[in-house]
N, C-alpha and C. Protein backbone atom coordinates (compact mmCIF):
# COMPACT_ATOMS: atom_id res chain seq x y z
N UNK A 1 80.50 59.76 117.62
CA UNK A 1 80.40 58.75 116.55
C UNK A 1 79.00 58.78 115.95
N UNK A 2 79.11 58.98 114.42
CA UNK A 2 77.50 58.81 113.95
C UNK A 2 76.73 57.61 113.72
N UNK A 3 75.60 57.15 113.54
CA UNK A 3 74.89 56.21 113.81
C UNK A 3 75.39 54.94 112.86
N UNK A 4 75.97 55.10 111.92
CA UNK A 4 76.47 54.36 110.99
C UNK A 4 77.92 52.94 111.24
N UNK A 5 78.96 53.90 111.64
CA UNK A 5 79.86 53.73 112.46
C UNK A 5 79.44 52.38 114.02
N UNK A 6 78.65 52.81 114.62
CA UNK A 6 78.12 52.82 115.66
C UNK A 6 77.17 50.88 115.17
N UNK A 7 76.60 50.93 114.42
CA UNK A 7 76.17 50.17 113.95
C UNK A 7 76.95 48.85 113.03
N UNK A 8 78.12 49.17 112.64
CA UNK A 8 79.42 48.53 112.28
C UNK A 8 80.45 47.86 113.63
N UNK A 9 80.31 48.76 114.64
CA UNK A 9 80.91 48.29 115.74
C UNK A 9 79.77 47.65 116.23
N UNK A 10 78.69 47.31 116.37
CA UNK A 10 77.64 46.54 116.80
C UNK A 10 77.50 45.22 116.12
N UNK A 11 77.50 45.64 115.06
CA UNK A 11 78.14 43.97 114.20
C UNK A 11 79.03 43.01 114.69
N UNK A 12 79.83 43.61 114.62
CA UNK A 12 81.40 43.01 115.19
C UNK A 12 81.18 43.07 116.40
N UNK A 13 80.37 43.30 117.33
CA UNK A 13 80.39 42.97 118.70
C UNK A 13 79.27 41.80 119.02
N UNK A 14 78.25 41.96 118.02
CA UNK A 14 77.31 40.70 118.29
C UNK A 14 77.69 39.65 117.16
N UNK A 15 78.59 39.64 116.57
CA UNK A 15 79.30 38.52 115.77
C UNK A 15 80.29 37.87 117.33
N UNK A 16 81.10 38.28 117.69
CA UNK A 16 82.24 37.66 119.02
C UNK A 16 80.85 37.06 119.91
N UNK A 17 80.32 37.98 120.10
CA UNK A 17 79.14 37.58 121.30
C UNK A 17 78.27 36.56 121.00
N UNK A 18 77.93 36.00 119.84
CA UNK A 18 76.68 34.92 119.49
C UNK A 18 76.82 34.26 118.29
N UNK A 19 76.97 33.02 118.22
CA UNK A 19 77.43 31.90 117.09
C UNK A 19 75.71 32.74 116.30
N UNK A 20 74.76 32.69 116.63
CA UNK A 20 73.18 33.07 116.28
C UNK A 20 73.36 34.00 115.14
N UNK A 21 73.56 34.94 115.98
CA UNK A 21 73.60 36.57 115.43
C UNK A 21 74.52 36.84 114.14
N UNK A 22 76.06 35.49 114.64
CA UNK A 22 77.34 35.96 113.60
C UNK A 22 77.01 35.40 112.27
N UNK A 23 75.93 34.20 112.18
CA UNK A 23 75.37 33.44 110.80
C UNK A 23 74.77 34.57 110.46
N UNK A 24 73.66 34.96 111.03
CA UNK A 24 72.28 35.77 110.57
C UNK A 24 73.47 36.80 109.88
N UNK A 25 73.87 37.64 110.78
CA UNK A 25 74.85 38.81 110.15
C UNK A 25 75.84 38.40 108.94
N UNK A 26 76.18 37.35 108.57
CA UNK A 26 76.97 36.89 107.22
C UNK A 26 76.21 36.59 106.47
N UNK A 27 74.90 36.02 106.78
CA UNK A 27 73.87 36.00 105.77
C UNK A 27 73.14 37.10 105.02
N UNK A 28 72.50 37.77 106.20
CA UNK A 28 71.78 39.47 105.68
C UNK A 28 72.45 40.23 105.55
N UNK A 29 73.74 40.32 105.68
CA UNK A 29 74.43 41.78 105.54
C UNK A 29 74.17 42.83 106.18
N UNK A 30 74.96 43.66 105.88
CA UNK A 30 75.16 45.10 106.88
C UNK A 30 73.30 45.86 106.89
N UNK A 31 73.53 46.01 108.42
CA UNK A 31 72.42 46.61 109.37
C UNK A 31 71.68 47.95 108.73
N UNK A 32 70.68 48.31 107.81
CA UNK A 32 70.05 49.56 107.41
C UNK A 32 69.78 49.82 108.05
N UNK A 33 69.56 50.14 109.38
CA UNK A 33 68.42 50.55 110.37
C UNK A 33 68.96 52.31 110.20
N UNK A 34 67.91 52.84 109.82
CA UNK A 34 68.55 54.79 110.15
C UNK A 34 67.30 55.56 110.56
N UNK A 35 67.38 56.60 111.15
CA UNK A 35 66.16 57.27 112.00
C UNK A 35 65.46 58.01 110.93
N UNK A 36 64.22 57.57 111.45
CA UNK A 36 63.50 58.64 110.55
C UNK A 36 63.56 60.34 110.80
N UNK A 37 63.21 61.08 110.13
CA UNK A 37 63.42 62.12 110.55
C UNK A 37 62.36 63.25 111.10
N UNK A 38 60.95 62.22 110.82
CA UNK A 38 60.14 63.08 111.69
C UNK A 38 59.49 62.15 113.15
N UNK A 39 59.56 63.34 114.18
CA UNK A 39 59.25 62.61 115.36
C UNK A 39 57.47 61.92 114.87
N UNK A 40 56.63 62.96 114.42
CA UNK A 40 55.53 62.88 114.12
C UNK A 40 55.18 61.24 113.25
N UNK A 41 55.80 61.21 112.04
CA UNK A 41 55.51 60.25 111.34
C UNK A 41 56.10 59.06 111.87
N UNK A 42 57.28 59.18 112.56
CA UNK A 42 57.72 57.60 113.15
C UNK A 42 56.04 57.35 114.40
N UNK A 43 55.66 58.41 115.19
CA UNK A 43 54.08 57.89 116.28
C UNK A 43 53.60 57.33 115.49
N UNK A 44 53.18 58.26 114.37
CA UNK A 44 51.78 58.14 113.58
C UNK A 44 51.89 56.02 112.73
N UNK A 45 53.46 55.97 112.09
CA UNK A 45 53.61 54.61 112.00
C UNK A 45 53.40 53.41 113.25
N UNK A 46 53.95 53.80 113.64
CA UNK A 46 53.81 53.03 114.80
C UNK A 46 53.01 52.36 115.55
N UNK A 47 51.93 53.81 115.54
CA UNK A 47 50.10 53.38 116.14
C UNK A 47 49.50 52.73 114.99
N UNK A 48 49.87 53.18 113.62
CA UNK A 48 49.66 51.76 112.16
C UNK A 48 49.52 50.93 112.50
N UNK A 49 51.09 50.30 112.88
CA UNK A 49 51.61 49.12 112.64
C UNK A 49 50.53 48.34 114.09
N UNK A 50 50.36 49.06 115.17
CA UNK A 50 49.83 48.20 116.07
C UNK A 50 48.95 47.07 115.79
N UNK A 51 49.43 45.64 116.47
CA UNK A 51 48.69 44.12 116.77
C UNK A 51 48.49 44.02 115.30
N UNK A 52 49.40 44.28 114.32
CA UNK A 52 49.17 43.96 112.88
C UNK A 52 50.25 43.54 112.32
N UNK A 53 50.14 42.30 111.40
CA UNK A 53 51.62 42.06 110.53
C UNK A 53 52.22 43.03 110.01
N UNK A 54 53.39 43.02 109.19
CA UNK A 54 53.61 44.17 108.41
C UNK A 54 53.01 44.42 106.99
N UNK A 55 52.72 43.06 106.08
CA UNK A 55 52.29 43.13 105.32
C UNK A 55 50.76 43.94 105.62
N UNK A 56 49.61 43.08 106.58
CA UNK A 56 48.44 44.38 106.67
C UNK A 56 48.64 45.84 106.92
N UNK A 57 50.15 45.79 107.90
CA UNK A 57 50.17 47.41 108.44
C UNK A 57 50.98 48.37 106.96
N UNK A 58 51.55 47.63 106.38
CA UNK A 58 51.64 48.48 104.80
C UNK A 58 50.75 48.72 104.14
N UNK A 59 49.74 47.82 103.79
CA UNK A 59 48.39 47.68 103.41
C UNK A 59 47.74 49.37 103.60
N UNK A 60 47.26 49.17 104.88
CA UNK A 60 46.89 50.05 105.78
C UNK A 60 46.79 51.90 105.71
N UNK A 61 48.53 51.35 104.97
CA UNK A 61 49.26 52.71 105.56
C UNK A 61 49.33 53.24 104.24
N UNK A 62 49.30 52.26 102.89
CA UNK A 62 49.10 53.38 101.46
C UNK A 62 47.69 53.60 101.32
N UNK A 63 46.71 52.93 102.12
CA UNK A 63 45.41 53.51 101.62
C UNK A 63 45.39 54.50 102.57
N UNK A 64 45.92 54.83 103.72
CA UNK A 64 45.58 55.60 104.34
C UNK A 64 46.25 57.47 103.95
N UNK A 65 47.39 57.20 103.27
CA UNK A 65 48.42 58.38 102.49
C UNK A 65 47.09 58.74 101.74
N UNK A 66 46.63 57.70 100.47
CA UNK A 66 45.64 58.06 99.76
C UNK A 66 44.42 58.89 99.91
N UNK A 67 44.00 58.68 101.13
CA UNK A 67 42.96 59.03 101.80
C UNK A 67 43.41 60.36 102.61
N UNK A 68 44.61 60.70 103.39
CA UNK A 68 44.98 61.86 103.09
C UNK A 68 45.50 62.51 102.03
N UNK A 69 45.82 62.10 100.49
CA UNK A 69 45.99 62.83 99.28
C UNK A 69 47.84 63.60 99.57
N UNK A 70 48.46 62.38 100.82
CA UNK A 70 49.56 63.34 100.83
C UNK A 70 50.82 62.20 100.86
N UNK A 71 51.86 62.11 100.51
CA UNK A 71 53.16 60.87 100.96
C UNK A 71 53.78 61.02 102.19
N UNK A 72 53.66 63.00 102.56
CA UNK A 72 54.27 62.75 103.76
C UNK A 72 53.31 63.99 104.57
N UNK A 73 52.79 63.03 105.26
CA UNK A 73 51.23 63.80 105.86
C UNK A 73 51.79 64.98 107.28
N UNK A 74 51.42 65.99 107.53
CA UNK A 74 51.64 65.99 108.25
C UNK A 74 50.27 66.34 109.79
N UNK A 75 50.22 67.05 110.60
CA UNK A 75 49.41 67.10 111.71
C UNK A 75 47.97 67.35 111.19
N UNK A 76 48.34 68.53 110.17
CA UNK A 76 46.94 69.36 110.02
C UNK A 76 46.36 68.55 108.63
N UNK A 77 46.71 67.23 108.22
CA UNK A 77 46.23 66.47 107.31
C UNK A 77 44.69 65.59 107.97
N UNK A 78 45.51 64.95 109.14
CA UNK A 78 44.73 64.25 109.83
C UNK A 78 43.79 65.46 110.68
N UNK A 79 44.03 66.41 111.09
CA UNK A 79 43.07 66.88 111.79
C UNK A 79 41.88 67.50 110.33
N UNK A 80 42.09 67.58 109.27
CA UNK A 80 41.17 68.18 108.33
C UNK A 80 40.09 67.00 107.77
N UNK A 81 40.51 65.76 108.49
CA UNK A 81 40.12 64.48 108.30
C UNK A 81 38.65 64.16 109.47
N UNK A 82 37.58 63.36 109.10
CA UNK A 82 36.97 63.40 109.93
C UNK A 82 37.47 61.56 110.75
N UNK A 83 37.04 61.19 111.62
CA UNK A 83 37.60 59.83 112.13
C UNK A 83 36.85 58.44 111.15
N UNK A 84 35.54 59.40 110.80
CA UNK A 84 34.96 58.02 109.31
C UNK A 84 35.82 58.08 108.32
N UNK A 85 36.63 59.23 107.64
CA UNK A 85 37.13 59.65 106.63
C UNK A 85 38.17 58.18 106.57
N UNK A 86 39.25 58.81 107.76
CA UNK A 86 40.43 57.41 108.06
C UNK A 86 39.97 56.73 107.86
N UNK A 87 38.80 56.13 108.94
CA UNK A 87 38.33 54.60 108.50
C UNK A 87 38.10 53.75 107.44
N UNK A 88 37.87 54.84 106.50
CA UNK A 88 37.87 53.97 105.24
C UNK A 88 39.29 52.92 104.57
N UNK A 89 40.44 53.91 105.55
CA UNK A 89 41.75 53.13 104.74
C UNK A 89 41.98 51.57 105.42
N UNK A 90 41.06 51.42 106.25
CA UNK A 90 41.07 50.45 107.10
C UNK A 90 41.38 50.45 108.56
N UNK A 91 41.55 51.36 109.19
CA UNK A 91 41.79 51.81 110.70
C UNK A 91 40.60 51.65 111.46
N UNK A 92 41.05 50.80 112.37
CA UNK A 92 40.07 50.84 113.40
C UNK A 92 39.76 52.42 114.12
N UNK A 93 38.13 52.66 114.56
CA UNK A 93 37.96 54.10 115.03
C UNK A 93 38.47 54.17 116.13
N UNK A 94 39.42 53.44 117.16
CA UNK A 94 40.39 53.39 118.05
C UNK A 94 41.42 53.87 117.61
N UNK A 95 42.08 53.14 116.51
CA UNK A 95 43.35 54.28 116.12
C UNK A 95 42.92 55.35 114.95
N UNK A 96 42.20 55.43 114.85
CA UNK A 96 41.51 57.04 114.51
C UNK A 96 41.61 58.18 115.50
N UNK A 97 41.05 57.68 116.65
CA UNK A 97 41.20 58.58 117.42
C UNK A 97 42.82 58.68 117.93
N UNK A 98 43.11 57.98 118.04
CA UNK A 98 44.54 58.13 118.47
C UNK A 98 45.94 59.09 117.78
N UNK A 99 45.56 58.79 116.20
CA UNK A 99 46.17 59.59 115.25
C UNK A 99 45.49 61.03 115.60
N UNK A 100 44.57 61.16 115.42
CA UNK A 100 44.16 62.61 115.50
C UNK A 100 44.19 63.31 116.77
N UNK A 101 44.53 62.26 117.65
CA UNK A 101 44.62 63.08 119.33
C UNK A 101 46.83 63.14 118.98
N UNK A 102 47.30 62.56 118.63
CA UNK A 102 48.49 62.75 117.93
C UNK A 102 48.84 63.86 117.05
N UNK A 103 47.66 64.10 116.20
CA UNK A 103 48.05 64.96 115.25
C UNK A 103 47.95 66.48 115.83
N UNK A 104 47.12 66.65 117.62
CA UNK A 104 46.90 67.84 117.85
C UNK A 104 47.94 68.10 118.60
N UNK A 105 48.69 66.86 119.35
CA UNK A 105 49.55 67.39 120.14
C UNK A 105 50.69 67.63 119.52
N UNK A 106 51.00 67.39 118.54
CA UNK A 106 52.39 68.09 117.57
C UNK A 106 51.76 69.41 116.70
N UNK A 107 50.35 69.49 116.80
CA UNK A 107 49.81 70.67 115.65
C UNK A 107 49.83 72.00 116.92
N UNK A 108 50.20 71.65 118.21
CA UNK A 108 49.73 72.66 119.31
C UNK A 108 51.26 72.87 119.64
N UNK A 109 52.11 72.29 119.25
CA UNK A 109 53.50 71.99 119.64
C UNK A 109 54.05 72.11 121.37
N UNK A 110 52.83 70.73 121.40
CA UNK A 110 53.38 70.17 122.73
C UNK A 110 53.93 69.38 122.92
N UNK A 111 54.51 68.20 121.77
CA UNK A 111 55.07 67.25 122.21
C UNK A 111 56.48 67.81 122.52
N UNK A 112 57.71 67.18 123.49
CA UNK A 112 58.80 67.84 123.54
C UNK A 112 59.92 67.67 122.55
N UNK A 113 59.70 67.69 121.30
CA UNK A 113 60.76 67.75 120.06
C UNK A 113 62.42 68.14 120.86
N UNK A 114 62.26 69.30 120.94
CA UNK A 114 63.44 69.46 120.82
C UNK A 114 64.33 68.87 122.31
N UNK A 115 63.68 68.78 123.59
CA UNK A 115 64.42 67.43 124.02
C UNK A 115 64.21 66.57 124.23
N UNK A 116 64.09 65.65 123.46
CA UNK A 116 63.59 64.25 123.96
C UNK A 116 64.42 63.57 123.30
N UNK A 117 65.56 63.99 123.12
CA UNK A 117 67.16 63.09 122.06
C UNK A 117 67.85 63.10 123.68
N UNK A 118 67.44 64.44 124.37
CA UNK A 118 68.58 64.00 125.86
C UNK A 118 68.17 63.57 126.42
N UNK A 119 66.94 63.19 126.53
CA UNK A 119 66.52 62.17 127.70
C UNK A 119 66.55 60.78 127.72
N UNK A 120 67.25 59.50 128.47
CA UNK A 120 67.23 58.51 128.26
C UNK A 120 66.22 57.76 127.88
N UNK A 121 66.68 56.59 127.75
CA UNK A 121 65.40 55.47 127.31
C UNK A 121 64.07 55.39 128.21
N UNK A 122 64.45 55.33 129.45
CA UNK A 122 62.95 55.41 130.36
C UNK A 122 62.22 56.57 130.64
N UNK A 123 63.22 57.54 130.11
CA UNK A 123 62.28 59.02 130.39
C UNK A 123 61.80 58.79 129.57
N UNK A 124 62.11 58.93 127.75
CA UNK A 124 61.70 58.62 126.70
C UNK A 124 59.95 57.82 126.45
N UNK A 125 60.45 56.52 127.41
CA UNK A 125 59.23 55.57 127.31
C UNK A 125 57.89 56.48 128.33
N UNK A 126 58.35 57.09 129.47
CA UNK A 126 57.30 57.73 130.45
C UNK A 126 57.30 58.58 129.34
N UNK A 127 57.19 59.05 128.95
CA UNK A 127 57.20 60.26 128.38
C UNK A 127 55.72 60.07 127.24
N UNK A 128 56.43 58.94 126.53
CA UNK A 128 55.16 58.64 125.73
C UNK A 128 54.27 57.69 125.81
N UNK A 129 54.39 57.08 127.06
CA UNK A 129 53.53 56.17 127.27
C UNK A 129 52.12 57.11 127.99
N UNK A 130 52.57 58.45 128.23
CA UNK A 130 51.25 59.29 128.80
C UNK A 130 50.32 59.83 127.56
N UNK A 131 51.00 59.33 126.44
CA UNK A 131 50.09 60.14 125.43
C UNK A 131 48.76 58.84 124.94
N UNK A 132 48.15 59.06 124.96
CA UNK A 132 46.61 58.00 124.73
C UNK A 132 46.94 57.51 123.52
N UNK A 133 46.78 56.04 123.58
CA UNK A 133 46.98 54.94 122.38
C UNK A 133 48.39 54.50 122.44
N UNK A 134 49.82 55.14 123.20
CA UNK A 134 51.12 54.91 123.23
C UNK A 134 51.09 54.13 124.19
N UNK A 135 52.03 52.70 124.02
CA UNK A 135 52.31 52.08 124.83
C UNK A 135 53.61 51.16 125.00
N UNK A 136 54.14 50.44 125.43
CA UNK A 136 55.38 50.00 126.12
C UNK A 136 55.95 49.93 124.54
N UNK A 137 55.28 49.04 123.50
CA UNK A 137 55.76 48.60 122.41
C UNK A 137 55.94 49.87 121.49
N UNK A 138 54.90 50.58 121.27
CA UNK A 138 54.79 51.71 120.49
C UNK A 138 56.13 52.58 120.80
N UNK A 139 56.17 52.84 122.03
CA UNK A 139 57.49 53.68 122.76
C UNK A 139 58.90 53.35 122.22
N UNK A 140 58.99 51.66 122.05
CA UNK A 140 60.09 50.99 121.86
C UNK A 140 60.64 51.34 120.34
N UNK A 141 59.39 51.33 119.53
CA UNK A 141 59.37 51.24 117.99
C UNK A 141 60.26 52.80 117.92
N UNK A 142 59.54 54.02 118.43
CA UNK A 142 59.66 55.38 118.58
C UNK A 142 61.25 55.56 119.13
N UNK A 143 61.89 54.49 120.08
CA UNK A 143 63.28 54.57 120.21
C UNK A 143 64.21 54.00 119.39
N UNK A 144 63.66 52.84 118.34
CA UNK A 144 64.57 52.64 117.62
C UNK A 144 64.01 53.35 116.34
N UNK A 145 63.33 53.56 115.99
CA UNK A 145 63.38 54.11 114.19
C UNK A 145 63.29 55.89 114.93
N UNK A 146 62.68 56.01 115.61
CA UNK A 146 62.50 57.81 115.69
C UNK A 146 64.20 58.34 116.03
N UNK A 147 64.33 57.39 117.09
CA UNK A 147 65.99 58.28 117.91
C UNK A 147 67.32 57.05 117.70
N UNK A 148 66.58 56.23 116.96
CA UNK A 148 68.25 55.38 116.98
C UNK A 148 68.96 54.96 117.96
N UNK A 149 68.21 54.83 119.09
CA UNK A 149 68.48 54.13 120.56
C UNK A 149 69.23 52.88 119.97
N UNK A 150 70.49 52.08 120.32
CA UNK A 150 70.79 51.32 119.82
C UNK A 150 71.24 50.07 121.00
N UNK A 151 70.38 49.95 121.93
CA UNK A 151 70.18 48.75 123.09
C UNK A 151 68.64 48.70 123.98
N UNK A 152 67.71 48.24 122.28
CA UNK A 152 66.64 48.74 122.42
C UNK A 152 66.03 47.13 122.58
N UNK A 153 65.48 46.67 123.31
CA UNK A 153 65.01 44.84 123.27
C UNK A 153 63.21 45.33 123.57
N UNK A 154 62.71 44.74 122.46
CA UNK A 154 61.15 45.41 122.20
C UNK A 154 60.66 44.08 122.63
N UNK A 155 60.56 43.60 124.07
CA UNK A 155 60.20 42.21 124.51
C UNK A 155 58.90 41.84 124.30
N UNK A 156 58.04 42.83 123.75
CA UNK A 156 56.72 42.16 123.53
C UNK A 156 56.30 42.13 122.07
N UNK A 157 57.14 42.57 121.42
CA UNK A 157 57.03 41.94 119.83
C UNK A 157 56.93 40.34 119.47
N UNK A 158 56.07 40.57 118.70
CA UNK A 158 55.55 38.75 118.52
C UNK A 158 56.74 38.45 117.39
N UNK A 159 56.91 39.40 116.40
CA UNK A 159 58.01 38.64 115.30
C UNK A 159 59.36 38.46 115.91
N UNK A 160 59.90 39.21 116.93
CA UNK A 160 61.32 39.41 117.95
C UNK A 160 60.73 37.56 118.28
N UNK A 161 60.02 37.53 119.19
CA UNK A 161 59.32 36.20 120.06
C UNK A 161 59.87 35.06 119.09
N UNK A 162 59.25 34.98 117.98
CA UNK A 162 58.84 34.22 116.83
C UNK A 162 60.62 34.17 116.23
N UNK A 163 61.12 34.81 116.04
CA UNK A 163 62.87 34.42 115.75
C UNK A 163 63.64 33.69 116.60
N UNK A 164 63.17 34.07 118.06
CA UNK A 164 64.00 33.87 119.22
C UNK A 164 63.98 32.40 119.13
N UNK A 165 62.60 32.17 118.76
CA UNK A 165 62.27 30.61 119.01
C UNK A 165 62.46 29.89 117.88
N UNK A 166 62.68 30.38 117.04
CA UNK A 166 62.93 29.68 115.36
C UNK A 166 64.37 29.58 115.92
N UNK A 167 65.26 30.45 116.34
CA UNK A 167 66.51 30.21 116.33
C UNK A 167 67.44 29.96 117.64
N UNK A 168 66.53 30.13 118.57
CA UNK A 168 67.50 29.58 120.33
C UNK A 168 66.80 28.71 120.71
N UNK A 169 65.42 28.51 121.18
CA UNK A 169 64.55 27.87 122.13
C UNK A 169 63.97 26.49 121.45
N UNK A 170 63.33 26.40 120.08
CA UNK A 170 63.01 25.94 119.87
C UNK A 170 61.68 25.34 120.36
N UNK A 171 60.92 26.24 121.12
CA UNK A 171 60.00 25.93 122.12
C UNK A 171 59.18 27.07 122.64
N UNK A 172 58.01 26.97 122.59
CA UNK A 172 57.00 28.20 122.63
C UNK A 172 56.23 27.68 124.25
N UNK A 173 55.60 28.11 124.98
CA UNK A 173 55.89 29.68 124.74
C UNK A 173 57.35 29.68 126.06
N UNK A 174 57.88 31.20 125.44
CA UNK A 174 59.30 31.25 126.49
C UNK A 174 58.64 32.11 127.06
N UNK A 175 59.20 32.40 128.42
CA UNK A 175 58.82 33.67 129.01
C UNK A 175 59.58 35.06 128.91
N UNK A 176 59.05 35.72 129.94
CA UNK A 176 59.75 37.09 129.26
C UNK A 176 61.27 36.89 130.31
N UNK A 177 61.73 36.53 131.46
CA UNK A 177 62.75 36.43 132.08
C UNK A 177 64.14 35.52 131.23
N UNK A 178 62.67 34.47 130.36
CA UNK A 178 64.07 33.80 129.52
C UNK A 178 64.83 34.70 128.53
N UNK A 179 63.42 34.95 127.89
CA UNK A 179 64.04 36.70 126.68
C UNK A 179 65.26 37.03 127.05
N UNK A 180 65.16 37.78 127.98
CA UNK A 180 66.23 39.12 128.61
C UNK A 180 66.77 38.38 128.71
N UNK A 181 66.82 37.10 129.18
CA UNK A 181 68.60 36.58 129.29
C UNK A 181 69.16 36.40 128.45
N UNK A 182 68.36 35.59 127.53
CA UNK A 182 69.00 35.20 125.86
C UNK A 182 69.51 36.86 125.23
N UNK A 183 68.90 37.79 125.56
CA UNK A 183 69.58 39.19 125.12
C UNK A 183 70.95 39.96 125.82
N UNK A 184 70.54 39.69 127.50
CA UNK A 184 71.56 40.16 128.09
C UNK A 184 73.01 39.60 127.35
N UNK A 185 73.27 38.99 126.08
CA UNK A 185 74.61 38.57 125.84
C UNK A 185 74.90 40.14 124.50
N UNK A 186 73.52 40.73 124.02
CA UNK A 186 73.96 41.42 123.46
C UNK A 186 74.35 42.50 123.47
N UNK A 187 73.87 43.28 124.84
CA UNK A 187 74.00 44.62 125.21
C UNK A 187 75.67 45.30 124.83
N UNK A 188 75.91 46.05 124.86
CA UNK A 188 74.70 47.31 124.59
C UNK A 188 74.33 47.43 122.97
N UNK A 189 73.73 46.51 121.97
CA UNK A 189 73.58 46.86 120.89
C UNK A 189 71.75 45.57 120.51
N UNK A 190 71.40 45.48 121.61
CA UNK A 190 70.09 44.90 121.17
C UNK A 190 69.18 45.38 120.35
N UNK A 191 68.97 46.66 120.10
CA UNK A 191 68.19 47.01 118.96
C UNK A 191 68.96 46.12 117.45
N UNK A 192 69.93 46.35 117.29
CA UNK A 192 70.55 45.73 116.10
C UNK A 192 70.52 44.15 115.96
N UNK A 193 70.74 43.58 117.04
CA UNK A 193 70.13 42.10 117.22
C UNK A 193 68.72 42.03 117.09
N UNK A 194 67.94 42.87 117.59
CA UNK A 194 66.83 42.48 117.09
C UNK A 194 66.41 42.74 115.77
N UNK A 195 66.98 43.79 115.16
CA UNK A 195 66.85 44.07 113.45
C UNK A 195 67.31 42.82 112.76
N UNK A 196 68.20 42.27 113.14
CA UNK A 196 68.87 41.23 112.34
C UNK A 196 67.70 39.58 112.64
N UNK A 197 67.09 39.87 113.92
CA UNK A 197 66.24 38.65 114.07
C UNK A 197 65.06 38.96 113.08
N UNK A 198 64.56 40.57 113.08
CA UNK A 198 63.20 40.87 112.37
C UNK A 198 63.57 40.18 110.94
N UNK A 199 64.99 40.57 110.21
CA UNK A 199 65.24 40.18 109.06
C UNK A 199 65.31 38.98 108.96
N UNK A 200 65.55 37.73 109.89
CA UNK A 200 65.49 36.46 109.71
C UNK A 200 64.37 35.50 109.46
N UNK A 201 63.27 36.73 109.98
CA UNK A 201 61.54 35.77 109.71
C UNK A 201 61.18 36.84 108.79
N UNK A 202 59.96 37.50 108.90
CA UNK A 202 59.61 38.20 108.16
C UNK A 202 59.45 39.63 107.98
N UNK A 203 60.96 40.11 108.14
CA UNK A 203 61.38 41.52 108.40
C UNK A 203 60.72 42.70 108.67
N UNK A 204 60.06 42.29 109.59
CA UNK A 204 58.99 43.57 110.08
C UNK A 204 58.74 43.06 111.81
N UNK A 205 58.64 44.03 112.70
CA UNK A 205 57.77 44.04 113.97
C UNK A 205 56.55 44.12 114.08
N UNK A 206 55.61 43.31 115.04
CA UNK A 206 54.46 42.79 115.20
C UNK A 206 54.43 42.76 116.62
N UNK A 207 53.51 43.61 117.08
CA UNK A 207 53.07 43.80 118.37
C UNK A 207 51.88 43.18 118.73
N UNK A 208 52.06 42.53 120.35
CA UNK A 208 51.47 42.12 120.53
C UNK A 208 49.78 42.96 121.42
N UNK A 209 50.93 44.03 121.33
CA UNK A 209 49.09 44.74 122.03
C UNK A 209 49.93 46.51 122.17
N UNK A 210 49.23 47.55 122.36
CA UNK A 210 49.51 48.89 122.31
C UNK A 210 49.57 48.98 123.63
């Protein structure tokens, strides 16, 4: 079944499963979520978007195209870049370095492209949580927009947090044991519940730390 399909039966399964989810889903309409198609540019977003709204991490991310002179950059953009160069688009010299220690390990072709679609979700996450600047959240982002993992619960996202509580709890702060429970009703299609929560506040993910 292709991702599309797959995402239609996820509807209709977190509509039966959650009075929450079945409003939000009659309200926003059918689920866009589709994979990007480079492993490279879904990291390189990702380490962007880190501990930043979406509005700054868009910000961010056209001065930073600019500043590489490209729309769809690839390894040897950033490595022809010096780490002041980036900085100018607004990147901290932390994720400077991080992009460009990124940009060598796909420019040396070590990351494992061609399997890392068969390996499950936790190999997936070990996998890239060894690469410097990747972390629990970053990994999560990389399973739902890079591979279309579709029972993906990104528990340390502040905008995921920030819906949960606009729309179940009513009460800050929840913990992370309450989370997973309030999710365990959606499995196996939590990435799509959480797309539909991102779309209910301010349709973007916001991490709380790399």
């Amino acid at each position: 079944m292709t991702v599309e399909p797959k995402i239609k039966k996820a509807a209709e399964h977190l509509k039966r499963r959650d009075p929450v989810l079945a409003d939000l889903i009659e309200r926003v309409g059918p689920c866009t979520l589709h994979r990007c198609r480079s492993y490279f540019q879904t990291l390189v977003d990702s380490i962007v978007w880190q501990q930043l709204s979406w509005k700054a991490a868009c910000a961010i991310q056209q001065r930073m195209l600019t500043v590489l002179r490209t729309r769809r950059p690839e390894p040897r953009d950033f490595l022809a870049l010096s780490e002041e160069d980036l900085m100018t688009a607004g990147l901290s010299r932390q994720k400077c370095r991080y992009l460009k220690e990124v940009a060598e390990l796909f420019a040396s072709r070590r990351f494992a492209s061609r399997r890392i679609r068969r390996l499950d979700d936790e190999e997936v996450i070990e996998l890239l949580t060894a690469i410097k600047g990747v972390g629990r959240w970053t990994a999560d982002m990389f399973l739902i927009f890079g591979l279309n993992r579709l029972d993906v619960f990104p528990v340390g996202d502040l905008a995921l947090r920030k819906a949960i509580y606009n729309h179940y709890t009513k009460r800050t702060p929840v913990d992370e044991c309450e989370l997973r429970a309030i999710a365990d009703d959606w499995r196996p299609f939590r990435t799509v519940a959480t797309w539909y929560l991102w779309k209910s506040s301010d349709g973007a993910p916001v991490t709380s730390g790399p």
